[in-house]
Structures are given as structure tokens and as C-alpha cells.
PDB file of N, CA and C in Angstrom:
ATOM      1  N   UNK A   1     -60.972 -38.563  18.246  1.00  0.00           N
ATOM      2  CA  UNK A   1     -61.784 -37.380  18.026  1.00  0.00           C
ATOM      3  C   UNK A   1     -60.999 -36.113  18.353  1.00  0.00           C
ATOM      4  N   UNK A   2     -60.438 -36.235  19.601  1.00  0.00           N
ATOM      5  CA  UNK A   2     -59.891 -34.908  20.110  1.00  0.00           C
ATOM      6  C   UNK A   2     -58.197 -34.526  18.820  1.00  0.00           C
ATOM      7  N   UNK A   3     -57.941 -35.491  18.255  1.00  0.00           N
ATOM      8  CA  UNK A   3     -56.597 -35.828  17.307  1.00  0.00           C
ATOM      9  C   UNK A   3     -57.157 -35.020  16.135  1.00  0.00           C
ATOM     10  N   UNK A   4     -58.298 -35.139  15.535  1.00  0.00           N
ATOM     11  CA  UNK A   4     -58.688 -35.225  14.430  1.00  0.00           C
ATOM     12  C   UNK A   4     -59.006 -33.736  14.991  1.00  0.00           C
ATOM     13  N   UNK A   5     -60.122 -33.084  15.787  1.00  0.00           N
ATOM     14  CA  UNK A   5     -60.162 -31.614  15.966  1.00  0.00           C
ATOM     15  C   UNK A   5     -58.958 -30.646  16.295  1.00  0.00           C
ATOM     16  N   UNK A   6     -57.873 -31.652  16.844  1.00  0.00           N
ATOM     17  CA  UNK A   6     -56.877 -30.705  16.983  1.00  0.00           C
ATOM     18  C   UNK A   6     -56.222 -30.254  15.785  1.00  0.00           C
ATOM     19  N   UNK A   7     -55.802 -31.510  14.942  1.00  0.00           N
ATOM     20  CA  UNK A   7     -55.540 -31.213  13.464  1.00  0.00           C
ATOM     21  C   UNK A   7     -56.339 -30.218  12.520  1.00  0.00           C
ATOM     22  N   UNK A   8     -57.780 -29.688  12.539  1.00  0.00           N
ATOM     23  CA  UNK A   8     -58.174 -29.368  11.817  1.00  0.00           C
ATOM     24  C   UNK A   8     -58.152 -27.352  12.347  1.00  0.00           C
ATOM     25  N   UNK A   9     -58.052 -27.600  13.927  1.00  0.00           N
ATOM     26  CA  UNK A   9     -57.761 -26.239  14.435  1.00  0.00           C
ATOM     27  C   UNK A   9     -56.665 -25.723  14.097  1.00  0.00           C
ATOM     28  N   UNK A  10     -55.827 -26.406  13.945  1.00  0.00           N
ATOM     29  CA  UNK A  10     -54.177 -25.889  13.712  1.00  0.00           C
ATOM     30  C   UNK A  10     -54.098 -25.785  11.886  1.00  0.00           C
ATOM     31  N   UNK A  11     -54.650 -26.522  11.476  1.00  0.00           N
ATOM     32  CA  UNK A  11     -54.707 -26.468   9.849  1.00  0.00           C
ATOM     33  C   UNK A  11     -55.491 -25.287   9.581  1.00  0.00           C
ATOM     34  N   UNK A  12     -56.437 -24.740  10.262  1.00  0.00           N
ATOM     35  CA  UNK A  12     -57.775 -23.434   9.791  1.00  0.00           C
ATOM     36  C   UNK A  12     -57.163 -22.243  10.399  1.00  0.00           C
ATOM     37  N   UNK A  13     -55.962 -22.814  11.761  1.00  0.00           N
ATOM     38  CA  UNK A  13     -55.207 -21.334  12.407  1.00  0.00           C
ATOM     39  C   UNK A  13     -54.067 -21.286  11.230  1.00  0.00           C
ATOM     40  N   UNK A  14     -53.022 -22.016  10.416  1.00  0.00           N
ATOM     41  CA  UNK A  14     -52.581 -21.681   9.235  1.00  0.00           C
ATOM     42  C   UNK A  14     -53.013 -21.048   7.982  1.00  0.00           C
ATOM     43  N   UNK A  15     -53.881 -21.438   8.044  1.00  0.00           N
ATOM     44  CA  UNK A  15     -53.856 -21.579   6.670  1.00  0.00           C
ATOM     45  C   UNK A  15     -55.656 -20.943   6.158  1.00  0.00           C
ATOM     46  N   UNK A  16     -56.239 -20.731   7.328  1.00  0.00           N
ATOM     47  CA  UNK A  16     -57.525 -20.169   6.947  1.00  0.00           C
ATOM     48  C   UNK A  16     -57.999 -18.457   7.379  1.00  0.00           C
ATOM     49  N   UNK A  17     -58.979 -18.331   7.777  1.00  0.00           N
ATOM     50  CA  UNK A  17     -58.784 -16.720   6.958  1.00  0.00           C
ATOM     51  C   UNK A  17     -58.587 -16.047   8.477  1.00  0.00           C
ATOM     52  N   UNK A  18     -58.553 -16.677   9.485  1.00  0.00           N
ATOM     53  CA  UNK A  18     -58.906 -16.428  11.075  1.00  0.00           C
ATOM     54  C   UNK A  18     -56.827 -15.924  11.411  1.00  0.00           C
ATOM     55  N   UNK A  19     -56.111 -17.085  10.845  1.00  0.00           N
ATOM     56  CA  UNK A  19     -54.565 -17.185  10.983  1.00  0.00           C
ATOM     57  C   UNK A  19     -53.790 -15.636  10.166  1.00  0.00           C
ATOM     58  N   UNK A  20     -52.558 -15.920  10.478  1.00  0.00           N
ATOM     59  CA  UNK A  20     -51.755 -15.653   9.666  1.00  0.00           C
ATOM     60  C   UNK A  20     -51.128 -15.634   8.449  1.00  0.00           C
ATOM     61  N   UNK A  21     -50.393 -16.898   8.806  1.00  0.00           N
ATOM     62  CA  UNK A  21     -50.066 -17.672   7.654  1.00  0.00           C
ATOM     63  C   UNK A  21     -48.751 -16.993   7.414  1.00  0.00           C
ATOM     64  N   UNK A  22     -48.313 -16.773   6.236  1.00  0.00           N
ATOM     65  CA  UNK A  22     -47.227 -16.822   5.475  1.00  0.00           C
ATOM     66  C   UNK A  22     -47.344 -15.268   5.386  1.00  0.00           C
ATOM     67  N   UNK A  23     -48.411 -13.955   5.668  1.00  0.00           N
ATOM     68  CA  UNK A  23     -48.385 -12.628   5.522  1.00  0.00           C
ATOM     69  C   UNK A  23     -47.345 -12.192   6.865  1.00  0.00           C
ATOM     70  N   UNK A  24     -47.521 -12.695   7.487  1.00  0.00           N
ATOM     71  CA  UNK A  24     -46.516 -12.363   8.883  1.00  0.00           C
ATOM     72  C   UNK A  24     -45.291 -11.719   8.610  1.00  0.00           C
ATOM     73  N   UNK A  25     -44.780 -12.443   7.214  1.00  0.00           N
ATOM     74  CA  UNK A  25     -42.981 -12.154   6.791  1.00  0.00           C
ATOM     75  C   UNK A  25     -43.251 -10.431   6.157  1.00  0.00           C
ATOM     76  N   UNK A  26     -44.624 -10.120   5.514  1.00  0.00           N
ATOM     77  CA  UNK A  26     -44.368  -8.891   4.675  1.00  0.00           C
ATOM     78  C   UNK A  26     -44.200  -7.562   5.317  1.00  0.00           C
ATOM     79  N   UNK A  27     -44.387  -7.769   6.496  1.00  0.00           N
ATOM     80  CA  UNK A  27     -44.270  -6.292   7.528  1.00  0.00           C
ATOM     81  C   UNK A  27     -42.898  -5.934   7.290  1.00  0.00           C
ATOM     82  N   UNK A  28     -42.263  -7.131   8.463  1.00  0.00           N
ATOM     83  CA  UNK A  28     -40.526  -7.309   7.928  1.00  0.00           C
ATOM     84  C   UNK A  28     -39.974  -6.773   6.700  1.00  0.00           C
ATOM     85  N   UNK A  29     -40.390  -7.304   5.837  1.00  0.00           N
ATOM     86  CA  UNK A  29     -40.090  -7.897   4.426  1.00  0.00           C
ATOM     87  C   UNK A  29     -39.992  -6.419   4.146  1.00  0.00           C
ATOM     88  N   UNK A  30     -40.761  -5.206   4.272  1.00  0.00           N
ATOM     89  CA  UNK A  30     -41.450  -3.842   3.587  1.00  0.00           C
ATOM     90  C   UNK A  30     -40.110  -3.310   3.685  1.00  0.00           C
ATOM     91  N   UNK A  31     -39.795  -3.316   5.427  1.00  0.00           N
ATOM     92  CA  UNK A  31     -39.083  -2.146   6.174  1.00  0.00           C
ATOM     93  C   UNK A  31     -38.239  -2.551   5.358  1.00  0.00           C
ATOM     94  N   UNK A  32     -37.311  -3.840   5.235  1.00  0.00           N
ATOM     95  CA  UNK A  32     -36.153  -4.115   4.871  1.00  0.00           C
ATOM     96  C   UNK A  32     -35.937  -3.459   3.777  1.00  0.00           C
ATOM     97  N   UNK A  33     -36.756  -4.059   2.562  1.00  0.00           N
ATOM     98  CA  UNK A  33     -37.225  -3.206   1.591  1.00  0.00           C
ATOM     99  C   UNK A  33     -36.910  -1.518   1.506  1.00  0.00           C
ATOM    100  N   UNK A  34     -37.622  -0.998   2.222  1.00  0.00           N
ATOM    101  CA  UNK A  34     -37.643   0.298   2.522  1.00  0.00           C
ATOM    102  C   UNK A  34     -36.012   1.067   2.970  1.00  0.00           C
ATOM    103  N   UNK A  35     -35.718   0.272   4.011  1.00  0.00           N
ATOM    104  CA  UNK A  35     -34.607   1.173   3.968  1.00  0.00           C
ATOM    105  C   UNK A  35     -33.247   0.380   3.035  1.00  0.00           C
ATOM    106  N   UNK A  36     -33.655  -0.801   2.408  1.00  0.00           N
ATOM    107  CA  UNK A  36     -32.284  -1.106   1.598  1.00  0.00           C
ATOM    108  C   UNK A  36     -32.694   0.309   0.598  1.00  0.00           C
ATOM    109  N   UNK A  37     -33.773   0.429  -0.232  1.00  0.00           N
ATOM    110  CA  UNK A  37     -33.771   1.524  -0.810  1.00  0.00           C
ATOM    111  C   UNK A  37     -33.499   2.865  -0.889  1.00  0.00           C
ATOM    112  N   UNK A  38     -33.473   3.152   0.794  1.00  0.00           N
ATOM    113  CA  UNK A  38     -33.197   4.550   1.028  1.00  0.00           C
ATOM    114  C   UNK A  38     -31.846   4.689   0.837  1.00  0.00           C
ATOM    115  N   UNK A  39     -30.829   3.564   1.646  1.00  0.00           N
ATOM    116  CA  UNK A  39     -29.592   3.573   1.345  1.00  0.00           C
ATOM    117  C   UNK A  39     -28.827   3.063   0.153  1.00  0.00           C
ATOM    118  N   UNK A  40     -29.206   2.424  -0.718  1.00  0.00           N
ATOM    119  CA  UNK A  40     -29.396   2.732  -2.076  1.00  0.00           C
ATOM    120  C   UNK A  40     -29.199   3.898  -2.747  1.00  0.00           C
ATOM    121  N   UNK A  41     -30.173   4.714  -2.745  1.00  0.00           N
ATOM    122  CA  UNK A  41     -30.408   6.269  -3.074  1.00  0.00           C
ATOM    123  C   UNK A  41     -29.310   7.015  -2.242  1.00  0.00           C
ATOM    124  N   UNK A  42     -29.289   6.965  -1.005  1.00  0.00           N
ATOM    125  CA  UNK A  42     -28.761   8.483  -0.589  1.00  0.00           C
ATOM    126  C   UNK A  42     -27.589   7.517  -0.360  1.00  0.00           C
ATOM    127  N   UNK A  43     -26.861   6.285  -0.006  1.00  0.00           N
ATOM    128  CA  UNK A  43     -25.475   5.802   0.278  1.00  0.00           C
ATOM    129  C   UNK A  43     -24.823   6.265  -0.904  1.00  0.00           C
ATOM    130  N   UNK A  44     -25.308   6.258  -2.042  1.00  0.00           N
ATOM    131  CA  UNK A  44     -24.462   6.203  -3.616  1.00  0.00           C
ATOM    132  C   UNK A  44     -24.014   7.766  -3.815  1.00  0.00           C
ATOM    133  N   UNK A  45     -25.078   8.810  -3.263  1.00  0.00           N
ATOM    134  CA  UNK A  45     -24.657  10.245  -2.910  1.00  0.00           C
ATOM    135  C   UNK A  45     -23.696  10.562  -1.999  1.00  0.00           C
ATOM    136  N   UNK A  46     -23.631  10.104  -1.271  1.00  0.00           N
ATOM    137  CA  UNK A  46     -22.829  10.198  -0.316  1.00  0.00           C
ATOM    138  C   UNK A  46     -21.252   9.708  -0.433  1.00  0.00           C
ATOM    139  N   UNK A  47     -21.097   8.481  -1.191  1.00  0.00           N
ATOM    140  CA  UNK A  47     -19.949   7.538  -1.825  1.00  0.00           C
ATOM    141  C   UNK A  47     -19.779   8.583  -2.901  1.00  0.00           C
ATOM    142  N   UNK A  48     -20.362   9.194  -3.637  1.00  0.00           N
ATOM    143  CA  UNK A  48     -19.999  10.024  -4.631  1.00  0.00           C
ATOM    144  C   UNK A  48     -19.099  11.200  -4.076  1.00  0.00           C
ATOM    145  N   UNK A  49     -20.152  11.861  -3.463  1.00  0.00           N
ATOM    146  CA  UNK A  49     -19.054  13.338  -2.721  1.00  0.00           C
ATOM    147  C   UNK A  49     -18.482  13.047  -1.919  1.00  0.00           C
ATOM    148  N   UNK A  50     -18.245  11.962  -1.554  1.00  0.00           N
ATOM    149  CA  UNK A  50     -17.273  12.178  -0.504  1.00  0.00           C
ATOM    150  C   UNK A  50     -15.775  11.586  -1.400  1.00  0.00           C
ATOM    151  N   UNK A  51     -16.127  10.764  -2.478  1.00  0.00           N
ATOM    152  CA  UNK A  51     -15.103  10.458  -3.868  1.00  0.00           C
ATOM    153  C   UNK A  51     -14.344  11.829  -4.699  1.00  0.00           C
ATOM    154  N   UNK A  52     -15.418  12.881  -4.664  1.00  0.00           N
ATOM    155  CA  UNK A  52     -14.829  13.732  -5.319  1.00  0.00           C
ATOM    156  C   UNK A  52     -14.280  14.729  -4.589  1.00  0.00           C
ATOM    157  N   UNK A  53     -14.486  14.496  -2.971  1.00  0.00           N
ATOM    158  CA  UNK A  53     -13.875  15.241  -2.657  1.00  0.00           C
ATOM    159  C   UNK A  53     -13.591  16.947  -2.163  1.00  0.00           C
ATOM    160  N   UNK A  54     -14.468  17.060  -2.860  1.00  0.00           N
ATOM    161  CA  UNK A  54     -14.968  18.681  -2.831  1.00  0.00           C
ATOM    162  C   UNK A  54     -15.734  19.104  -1.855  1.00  0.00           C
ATOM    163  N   UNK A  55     -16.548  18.095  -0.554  1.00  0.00           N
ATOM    164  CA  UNK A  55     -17.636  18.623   0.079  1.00  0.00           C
ATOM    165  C   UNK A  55     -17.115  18.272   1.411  1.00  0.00           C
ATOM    166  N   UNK A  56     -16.976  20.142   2.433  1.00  0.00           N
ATOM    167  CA  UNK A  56     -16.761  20.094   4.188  1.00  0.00           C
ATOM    168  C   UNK A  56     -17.517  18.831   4.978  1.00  0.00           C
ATOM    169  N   UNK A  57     -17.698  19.353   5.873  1.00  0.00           N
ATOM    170  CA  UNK A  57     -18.219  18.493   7.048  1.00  0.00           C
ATOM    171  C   UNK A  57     -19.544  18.934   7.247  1.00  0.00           C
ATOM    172  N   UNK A  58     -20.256  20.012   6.663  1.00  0.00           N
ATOM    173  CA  UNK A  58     -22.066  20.017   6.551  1.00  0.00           C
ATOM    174  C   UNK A  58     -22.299  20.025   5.127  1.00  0.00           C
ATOM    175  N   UNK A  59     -21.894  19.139   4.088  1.00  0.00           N
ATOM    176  CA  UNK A  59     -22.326  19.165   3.074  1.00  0.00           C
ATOM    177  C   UNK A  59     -22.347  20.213   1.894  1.00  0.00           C
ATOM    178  N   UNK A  60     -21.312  21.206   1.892  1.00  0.00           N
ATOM    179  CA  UNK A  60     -20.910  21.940   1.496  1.00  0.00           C
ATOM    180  C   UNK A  60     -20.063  22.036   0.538  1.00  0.00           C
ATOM    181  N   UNK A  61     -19.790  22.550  -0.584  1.00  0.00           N
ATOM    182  CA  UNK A  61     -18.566  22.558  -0.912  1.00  0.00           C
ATOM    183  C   UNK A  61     -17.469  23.641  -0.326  1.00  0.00           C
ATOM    184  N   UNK A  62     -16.181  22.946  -0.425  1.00  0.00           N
ATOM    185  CA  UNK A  62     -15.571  23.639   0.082  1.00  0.00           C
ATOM    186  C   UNK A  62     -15.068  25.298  -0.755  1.00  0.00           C
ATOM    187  N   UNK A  63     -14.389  26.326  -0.033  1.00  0.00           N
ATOM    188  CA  UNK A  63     -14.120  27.257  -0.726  1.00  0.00           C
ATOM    189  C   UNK A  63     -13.094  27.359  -1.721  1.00  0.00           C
ATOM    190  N   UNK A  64     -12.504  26.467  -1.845  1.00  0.00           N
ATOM    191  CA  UNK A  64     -11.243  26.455  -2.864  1.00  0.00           C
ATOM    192  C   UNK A  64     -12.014  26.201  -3.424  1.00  0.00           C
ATOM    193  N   UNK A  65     -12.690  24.894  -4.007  1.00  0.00           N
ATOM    194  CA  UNK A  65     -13.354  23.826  -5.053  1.00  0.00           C
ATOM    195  C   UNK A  65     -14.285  25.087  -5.673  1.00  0.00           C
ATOM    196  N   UNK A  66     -15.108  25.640  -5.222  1.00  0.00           N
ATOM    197  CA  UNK A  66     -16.187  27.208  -5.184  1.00  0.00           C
ATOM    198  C   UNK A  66     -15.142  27.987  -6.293  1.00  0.00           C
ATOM    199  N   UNK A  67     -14.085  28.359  -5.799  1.00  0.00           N
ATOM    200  CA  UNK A  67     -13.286  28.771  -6.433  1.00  0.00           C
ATOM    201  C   UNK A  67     -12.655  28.280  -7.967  1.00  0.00           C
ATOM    202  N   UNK A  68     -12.173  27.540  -8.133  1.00  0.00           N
ATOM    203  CA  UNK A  68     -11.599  26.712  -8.895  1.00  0.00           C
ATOM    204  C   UNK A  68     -12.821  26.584  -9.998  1.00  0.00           C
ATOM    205  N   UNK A  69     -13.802  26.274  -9.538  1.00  0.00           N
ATOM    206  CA  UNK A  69     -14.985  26.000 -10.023  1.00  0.00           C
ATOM    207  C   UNK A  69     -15.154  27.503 -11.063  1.00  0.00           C
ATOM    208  N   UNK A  70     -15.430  28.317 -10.158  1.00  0.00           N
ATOM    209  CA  UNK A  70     -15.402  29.902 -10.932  1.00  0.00           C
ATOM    210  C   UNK A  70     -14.635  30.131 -11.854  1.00  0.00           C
ATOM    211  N   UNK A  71     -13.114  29.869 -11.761  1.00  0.00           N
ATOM    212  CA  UNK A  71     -12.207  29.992 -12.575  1.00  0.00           C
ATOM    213  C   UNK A  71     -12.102  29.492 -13.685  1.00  0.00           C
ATOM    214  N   UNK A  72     -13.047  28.380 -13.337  1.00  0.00           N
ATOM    215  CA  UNK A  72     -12.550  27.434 -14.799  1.00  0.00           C
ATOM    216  C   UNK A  72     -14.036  27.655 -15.594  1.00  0.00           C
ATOM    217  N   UNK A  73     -14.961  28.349 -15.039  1.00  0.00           N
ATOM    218  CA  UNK A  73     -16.131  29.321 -15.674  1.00  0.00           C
ATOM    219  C   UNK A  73     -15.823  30.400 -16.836  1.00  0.00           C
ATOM    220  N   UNK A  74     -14.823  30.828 -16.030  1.00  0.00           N
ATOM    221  CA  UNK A  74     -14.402  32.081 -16.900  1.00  0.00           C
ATOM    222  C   UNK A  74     -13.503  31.498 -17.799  1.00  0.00           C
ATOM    223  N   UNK A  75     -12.228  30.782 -17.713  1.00  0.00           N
ATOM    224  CA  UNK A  75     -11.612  30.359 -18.731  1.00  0.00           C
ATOM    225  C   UNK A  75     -12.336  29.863 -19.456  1.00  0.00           C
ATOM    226  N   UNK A  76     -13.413  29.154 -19.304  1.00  0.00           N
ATOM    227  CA  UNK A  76     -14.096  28.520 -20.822  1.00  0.00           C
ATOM    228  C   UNK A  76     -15.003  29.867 -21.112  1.00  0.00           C
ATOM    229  N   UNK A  77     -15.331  30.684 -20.709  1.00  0.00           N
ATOM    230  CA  UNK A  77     -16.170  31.514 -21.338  1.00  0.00           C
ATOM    231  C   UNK A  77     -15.244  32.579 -21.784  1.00  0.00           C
ATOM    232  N   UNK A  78     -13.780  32.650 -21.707  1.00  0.00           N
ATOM    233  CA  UNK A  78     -12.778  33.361 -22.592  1.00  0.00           C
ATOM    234  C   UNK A  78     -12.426  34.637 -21.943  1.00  0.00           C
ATOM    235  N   UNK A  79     -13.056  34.632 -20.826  1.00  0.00           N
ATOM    236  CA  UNK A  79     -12.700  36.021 -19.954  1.00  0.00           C
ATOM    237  C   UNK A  79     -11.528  36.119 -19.470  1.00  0.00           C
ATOM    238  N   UNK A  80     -10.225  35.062 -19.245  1.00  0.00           N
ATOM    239  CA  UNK A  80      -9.318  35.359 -18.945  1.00  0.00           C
ATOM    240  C   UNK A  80      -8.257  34.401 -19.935  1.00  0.00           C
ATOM    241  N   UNK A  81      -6.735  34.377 -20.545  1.00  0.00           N
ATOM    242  CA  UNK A  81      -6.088  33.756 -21.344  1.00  0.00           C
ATOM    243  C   UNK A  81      -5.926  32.593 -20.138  1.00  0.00           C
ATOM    244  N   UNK A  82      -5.248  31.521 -20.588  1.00  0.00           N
ATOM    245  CA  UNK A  82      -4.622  30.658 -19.856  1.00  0.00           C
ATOM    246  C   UNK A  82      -3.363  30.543 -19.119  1.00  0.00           C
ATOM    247  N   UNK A  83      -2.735  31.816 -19.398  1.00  0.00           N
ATOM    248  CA  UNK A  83      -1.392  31.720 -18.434  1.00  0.00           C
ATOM    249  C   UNK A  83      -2.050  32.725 -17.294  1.00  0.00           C
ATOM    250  N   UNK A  84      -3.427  33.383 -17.106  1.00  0.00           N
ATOM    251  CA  UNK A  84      -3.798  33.892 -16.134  1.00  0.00           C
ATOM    252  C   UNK A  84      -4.602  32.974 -15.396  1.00  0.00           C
ATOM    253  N   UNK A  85      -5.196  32.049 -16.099  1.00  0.00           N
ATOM    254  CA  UNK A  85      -5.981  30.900 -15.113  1.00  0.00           C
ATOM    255  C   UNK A  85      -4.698  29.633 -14.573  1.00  0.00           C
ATOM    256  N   UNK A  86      -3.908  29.576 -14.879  1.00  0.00           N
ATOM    257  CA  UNK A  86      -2.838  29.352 -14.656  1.00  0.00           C
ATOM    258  C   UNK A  86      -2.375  29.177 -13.364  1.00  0.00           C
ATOM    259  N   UNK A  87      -2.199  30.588 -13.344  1.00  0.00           N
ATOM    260  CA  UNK A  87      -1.512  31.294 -12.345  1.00  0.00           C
ATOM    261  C   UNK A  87      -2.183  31.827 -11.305  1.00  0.00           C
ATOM    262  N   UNK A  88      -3.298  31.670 -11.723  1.00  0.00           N
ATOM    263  CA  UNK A  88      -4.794  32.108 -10.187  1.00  0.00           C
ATOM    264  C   UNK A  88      -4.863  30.629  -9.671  1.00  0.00           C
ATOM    265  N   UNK A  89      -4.923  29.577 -10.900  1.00  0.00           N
ATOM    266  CA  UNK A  89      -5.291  28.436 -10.162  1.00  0.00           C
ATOM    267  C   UNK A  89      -4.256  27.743  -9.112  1.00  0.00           C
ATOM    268  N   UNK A  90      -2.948  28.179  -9.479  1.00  0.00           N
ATOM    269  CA  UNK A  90      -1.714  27.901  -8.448  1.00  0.00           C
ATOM    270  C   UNK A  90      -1.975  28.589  -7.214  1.00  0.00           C
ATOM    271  N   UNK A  91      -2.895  29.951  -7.437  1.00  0.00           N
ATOM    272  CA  UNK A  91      -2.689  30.828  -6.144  1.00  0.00           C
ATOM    273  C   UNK A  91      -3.691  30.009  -5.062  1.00  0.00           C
ATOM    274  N   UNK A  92      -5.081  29.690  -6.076  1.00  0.00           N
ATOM    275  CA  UNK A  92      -6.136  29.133  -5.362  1.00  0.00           C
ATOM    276  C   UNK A  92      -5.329  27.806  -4.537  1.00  0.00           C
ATOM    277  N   UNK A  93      -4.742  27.075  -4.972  1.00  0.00           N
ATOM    278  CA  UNK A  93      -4.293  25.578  -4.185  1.00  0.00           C
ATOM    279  C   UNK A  93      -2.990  25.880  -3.463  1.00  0.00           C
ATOM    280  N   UNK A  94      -2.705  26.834  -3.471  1.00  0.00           N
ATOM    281  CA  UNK A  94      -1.569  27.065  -2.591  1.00  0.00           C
ATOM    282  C   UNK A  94      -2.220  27.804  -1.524  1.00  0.00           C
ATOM    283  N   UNK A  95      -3.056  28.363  -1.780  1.00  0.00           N
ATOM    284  CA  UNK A  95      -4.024  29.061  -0.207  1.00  0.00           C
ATOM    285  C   UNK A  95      -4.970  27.745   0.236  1.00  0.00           C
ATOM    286  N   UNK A  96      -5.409  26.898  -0.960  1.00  0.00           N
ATOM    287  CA  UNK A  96      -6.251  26.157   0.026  1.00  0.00           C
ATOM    288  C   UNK A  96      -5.926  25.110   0.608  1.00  0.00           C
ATOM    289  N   UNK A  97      -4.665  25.162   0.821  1.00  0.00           N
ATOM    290  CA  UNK A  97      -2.864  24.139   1.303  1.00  0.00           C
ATOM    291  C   UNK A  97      -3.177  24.776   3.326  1.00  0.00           C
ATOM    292  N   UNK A  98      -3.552  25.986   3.245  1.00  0.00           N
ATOM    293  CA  UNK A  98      -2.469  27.084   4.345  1.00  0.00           C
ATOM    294  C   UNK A  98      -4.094  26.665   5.322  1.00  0.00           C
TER     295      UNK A  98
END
């Protein structure tokens, strides 16, 4: 008797509506979830600029790159010939050397 009630307590604490059961794992399961996603999203940003290179130590770009960036604004918009973007862009990477 006491075999047969113990079995049926432990079978109704699994598996019936009083237990757990198998929901126990989804709490876990969320967070993991949750932050594989976050780092997902913002790791791949981060692997990016820090690939290209262009961004200080608070997320910034740096002032050469700012620069360079400008320059090559104006050369495609025809405001300056190319032996003057040229020759600014040598000045820009030789200052942002010093």
C-alpha cells in the first residue's frame, strides 16, 4: 500500500499540475536565450568597428578617419581636383602618424 501511494505521489509531483516537471529548464533556457541574442546583436558591432578600425576608446571615431572621411566628400562632390586630395590626404596620415 504504502509502495503503491508512494509511486503515485511522485508520479502527480512530476508530472501533474501541483509539480514542475520539465517547465523548470525554461527560466534558464530564456536568459540564455536572451543574452546569446544580445551578444549576437551588439558582439557583431563591436567585431565590426573595431575591424575597421576607425573608432577611439569611447566609441568615437577618430579625428583623422573624421577627416579623411570629409575629404573624400569633397573629392567626389568635385570641390577639389585629385592631386589636391592627394596631397591633403598625405598631410592628414602623416599628422595622424605624430
Amino acid at each position: 500500500m504504502s509502495a503503491t501511494l508512494a509511486t503515485a505521489l511522485v508520479a502527480t509531483h512530476f508530472t501533474g499540475p501541483v509539480g514542475f516537471g520539465w517547465w523548470f529548464l525554461l527560466i534558464p533556457l530564456f536568459w540564455i536565450l536572451l543574452f546569446g541574442l544580445l551578444f549576437a546583436i551588439f558582439g557583431r558591432r563591436w567585431r565590426r568597428a573595431a575591424a575597421e578600425g576607425g573608432y577611439g576608446p569611447h566609441g568615437r571615431m577618430s579625428p583623422a578617419r573624421q577627416a579623411e572621411g570629409t575629404l573624400a566628400e569633397r573629392f567626389a562632390k568635385g570641390d577639389i581636383d585629385e592631386t589636391e586630395y592627394r596631397a591633403r590626404l598625405e598631410v592628414i596620415r602623416a599628422n595622424a602618424s605624430s
